[in-house]
PDB file of N, CA and C in Angstrom:
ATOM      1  N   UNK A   1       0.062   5.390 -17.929  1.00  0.00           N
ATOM      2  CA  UNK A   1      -0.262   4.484 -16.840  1.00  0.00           C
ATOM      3  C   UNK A   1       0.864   4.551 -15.799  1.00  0.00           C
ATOM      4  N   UNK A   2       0.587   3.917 -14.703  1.00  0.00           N
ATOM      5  CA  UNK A   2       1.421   4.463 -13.487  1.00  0.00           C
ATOM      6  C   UNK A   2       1.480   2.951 -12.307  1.00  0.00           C
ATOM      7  N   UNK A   3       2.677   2.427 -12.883  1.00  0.00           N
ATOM      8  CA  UNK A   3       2.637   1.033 -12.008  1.00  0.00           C
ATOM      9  C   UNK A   3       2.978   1.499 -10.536  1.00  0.00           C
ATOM     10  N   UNK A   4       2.468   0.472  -9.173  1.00  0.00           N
ATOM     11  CA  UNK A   4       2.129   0.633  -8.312  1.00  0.00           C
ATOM     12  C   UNK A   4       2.619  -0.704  -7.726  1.00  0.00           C
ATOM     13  N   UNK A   5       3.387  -1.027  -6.849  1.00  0.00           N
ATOM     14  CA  UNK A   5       3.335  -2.086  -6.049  1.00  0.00           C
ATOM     15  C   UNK A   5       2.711  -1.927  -4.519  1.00  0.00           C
ATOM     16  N   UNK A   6       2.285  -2.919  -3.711  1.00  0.00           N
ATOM     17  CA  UNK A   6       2.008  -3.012  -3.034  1.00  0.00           C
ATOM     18  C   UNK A   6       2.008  -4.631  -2.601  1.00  0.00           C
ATOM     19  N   UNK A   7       1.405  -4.985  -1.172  1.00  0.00           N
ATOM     20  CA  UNK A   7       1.376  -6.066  -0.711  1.00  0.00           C
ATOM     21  C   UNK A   7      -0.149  -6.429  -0.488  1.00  0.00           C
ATOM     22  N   UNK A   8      -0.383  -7.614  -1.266  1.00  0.00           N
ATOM     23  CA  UNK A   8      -1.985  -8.145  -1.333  1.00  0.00           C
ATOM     24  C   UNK A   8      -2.423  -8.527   0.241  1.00  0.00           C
ATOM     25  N   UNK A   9      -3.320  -7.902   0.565  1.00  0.00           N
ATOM     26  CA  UNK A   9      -4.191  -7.980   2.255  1.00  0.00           C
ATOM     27  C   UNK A   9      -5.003  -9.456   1.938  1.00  0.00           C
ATOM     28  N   UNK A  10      -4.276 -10.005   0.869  1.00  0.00           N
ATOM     29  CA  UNK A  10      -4.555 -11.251   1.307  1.00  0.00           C
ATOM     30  C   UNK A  10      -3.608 -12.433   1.268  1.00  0.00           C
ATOM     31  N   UNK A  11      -3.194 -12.735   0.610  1.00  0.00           N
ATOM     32  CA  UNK A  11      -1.416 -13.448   0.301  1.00  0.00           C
ATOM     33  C   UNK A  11      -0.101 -13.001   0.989  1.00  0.00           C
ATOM     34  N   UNK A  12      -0.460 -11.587   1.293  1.00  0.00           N
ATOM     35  CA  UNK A  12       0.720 -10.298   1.465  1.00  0.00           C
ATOM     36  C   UNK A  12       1.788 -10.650   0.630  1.00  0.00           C
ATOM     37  N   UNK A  13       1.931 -11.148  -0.790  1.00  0.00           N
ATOM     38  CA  UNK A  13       2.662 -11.101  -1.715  1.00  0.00           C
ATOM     39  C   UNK A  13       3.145  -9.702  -2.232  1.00  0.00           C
ATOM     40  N   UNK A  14       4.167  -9.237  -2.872  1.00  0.00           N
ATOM     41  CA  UNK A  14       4.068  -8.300  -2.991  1.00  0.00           C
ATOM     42  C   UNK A  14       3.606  -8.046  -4.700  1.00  0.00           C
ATOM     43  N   UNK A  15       2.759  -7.217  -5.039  1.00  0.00           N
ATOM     44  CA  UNK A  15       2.018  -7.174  -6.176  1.00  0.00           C
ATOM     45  C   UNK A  15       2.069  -5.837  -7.260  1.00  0.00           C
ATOM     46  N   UNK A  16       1.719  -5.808  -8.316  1.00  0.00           N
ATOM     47  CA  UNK A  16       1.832  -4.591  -9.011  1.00  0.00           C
ATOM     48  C   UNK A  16       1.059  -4.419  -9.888  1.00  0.00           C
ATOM     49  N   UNK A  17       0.285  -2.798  -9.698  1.00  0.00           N
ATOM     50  CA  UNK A  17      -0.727  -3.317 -10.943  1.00  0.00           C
ATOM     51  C   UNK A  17      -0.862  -1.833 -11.351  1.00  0.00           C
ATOM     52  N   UNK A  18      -1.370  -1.666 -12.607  1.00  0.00           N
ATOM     53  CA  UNK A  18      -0.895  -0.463 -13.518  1.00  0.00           C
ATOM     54  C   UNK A  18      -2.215   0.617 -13.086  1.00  0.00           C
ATOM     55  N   UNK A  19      -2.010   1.814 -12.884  1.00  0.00           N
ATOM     56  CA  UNK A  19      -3.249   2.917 -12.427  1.00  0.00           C
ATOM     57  C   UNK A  19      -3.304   3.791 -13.396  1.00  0.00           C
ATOM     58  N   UNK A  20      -4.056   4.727 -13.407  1.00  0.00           N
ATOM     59  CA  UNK A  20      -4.637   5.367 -14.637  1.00  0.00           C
ATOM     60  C   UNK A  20      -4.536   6.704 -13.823  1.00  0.00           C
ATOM     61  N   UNK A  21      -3.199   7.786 -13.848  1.00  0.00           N
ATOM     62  CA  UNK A  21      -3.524   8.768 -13.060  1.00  0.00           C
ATOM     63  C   UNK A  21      -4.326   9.951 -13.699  1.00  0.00           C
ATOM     64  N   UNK A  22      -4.765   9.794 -15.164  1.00  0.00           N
ATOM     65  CA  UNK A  22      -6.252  10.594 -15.957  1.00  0.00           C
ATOM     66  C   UNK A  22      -7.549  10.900 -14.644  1.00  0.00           C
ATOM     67  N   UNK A  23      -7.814  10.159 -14.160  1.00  0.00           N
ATOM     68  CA  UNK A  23      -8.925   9.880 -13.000  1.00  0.00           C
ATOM     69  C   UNK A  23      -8.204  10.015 -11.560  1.00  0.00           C
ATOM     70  N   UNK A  24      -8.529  11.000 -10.968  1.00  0.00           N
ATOM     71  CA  UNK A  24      -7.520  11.678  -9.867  1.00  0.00           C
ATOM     72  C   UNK A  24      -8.506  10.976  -8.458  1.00  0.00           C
ATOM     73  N   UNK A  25      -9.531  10.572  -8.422  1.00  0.00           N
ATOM     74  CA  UNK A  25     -10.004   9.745  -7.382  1.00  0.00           C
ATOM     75  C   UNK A  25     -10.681   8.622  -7.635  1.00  0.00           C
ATOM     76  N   UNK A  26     -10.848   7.331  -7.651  1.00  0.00           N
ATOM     77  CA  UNK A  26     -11.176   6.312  -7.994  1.00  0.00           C
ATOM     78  C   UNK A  26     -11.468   5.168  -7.036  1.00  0.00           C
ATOM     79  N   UNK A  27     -12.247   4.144  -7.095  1.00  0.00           N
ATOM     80  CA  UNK A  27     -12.110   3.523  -6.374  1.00  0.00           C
ATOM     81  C   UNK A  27     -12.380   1.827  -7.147  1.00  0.00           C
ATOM     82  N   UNK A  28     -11.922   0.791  -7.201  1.00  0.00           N
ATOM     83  CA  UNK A  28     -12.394  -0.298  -8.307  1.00  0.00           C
ATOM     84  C   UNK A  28     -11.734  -1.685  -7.469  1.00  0.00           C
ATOM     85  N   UNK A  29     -11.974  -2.816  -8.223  1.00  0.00           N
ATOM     86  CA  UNK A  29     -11.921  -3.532  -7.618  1.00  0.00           C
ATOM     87  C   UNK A  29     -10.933  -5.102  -9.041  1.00  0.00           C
ATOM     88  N   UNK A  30      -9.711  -5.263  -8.414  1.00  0.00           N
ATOM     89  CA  UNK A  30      -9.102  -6.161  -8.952  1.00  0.00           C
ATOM     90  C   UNK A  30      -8.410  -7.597  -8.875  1.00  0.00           C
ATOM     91  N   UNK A  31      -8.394  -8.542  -9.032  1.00  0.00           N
ATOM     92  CA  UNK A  31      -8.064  -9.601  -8.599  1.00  0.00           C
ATOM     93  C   UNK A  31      -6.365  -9.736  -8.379  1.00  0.00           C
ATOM     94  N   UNK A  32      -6.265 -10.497  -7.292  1.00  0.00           N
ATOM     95  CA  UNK A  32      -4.558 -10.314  -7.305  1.00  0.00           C
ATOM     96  C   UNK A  32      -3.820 -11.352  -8.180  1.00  0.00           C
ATOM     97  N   UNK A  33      -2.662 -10.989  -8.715  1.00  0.00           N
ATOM     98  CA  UNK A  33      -2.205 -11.652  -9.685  1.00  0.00           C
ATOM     99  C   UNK A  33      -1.338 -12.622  -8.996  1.00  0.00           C
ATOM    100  N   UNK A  34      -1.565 -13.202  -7.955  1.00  0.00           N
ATOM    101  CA  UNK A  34      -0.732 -14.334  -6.990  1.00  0.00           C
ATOM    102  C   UNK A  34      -1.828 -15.136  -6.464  1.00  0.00           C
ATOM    103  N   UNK A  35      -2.835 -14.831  -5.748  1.00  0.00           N
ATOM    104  CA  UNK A  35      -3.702 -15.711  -5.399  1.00  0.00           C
ATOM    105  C   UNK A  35      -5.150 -15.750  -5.792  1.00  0.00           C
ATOM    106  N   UNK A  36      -5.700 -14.517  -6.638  1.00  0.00           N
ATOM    107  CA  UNK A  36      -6.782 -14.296  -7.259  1.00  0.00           C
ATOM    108  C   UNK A  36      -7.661 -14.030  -6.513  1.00  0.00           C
ATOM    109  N   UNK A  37      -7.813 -13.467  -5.143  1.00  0.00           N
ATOM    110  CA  UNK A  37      -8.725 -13.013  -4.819  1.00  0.00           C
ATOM    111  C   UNK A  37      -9.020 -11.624  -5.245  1.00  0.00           C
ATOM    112  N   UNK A  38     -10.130 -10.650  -4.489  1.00  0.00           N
ATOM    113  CA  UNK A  38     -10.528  -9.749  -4.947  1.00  0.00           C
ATOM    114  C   UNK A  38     -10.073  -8.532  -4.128  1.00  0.00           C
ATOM    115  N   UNK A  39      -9.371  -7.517  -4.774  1.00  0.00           N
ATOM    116  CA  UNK A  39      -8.719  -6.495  -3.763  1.00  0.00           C
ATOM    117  C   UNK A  39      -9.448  -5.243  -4.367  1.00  0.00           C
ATOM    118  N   UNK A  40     -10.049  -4.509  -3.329  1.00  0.00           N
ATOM    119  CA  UNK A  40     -10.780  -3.354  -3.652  1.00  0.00           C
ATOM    120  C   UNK A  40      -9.735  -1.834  -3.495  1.00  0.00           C
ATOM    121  N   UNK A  41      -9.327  -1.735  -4.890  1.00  0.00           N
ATOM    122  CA  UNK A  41      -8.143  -0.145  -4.585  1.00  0.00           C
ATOM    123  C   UNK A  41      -8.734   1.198  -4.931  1.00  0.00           C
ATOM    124  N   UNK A  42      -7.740   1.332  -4.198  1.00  0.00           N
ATOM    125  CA  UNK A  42      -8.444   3.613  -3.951  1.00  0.00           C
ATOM    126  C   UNK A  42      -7.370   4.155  -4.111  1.00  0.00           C
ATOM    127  N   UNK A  43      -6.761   4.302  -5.670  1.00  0.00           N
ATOM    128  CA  UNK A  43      -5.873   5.229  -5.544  1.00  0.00           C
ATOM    129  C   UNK A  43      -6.348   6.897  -5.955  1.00  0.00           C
ATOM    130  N   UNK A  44      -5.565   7.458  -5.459  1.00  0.00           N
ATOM    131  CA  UNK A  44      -6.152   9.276  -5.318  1.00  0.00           C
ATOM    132  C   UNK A  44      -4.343   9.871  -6.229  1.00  0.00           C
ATOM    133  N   UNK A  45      -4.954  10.749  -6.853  1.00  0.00           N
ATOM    134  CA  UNK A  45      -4.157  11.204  -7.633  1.00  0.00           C
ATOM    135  C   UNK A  45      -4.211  12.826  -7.815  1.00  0.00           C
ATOM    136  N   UNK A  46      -2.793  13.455  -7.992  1.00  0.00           N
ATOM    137  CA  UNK A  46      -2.684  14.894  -7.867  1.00  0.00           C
ATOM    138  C   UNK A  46      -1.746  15.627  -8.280  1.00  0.00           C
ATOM    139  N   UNK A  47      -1.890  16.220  -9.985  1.00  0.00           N
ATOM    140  CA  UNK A  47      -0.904  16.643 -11.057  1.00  0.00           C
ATOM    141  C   UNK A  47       0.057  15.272 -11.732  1.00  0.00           C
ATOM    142  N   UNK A  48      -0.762  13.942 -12.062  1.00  0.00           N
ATOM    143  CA  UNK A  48      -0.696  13.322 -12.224  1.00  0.00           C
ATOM    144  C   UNK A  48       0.683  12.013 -11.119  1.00  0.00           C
ATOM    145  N   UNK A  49       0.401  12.900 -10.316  1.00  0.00           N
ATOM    146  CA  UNK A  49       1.320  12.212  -9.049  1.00  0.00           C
ATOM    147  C   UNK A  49       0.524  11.453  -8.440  1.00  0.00           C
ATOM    148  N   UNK A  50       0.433  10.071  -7.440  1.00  0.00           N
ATOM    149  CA  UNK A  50      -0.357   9.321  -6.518  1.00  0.00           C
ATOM    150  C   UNK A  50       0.193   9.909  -5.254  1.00  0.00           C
ATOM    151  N   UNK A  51      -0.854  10.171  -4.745  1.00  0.00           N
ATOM    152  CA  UNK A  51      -0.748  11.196  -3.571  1.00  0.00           C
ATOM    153  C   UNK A  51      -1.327  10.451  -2.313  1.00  0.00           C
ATOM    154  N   UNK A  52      -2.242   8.852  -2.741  1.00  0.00           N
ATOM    155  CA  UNK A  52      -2.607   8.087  -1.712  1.00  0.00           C
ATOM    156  C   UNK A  52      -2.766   6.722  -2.311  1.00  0.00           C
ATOM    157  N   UNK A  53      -3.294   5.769  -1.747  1.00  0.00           N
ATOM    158  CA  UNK A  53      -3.621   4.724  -2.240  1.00  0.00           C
ATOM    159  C   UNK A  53      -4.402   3.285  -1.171  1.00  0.00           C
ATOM    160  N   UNK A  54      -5.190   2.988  -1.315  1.00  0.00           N
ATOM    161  CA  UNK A  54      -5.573   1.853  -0.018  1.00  0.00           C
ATOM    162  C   UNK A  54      -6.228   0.708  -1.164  1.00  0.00           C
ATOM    163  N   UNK A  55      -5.670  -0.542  -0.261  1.00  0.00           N
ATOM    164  CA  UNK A  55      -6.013  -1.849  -1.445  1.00  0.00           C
ATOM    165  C   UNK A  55      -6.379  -2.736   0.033  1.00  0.00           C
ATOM    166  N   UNK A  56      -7.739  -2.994  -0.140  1.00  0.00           N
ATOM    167  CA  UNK A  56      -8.384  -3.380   1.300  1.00  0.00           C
ATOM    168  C   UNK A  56      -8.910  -4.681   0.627  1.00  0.00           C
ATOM    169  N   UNK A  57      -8.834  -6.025   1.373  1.00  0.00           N
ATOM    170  CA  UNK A  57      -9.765  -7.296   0.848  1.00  0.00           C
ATOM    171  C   UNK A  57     -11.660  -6.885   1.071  1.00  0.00           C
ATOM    172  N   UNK A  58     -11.897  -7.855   0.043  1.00  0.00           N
ATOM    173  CA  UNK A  58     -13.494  -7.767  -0.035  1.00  0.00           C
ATOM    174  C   UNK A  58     -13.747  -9.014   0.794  1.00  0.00           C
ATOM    175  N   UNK A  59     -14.371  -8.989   2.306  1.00  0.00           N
ATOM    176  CA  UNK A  59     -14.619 -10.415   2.886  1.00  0.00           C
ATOM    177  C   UNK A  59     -15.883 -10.622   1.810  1.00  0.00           C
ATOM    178  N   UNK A  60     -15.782 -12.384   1.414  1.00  0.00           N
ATOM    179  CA  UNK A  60     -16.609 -12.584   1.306  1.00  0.00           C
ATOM    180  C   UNK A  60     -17.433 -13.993   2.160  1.00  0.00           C
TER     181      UNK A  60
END
């Protein structure tokens, strides 16, 4: 597994959450561990390196 921080596009806390670089393009959807909303991430992966990543809010 392959921890990842970033800043929640909704709290802008800064956050961390563990990726699976087995699956080299992905896209899923996780709650933030500061304010619990729903953050939709795309991390992209390449020789088990993260080579991109986008964590966009779900309006609801």
């Amino acid at each position: 597994m392959y921890e990842h921080f970033f800043q929640c596009p909704y709290c802008w806390e800064e956050v961390s959450m563990l990726l699976d670089p087995s699956i080299t393009q992905q896209t899923y959807v996780e709650d933030c561990e500061v304010c619990c909303n729903p953050i939709e991430l795309t991390p992209r992966f390449e020789d088990n390196e993260l080579i991109a990543f986008d964590a966009q809010s779900i309006e609801q």
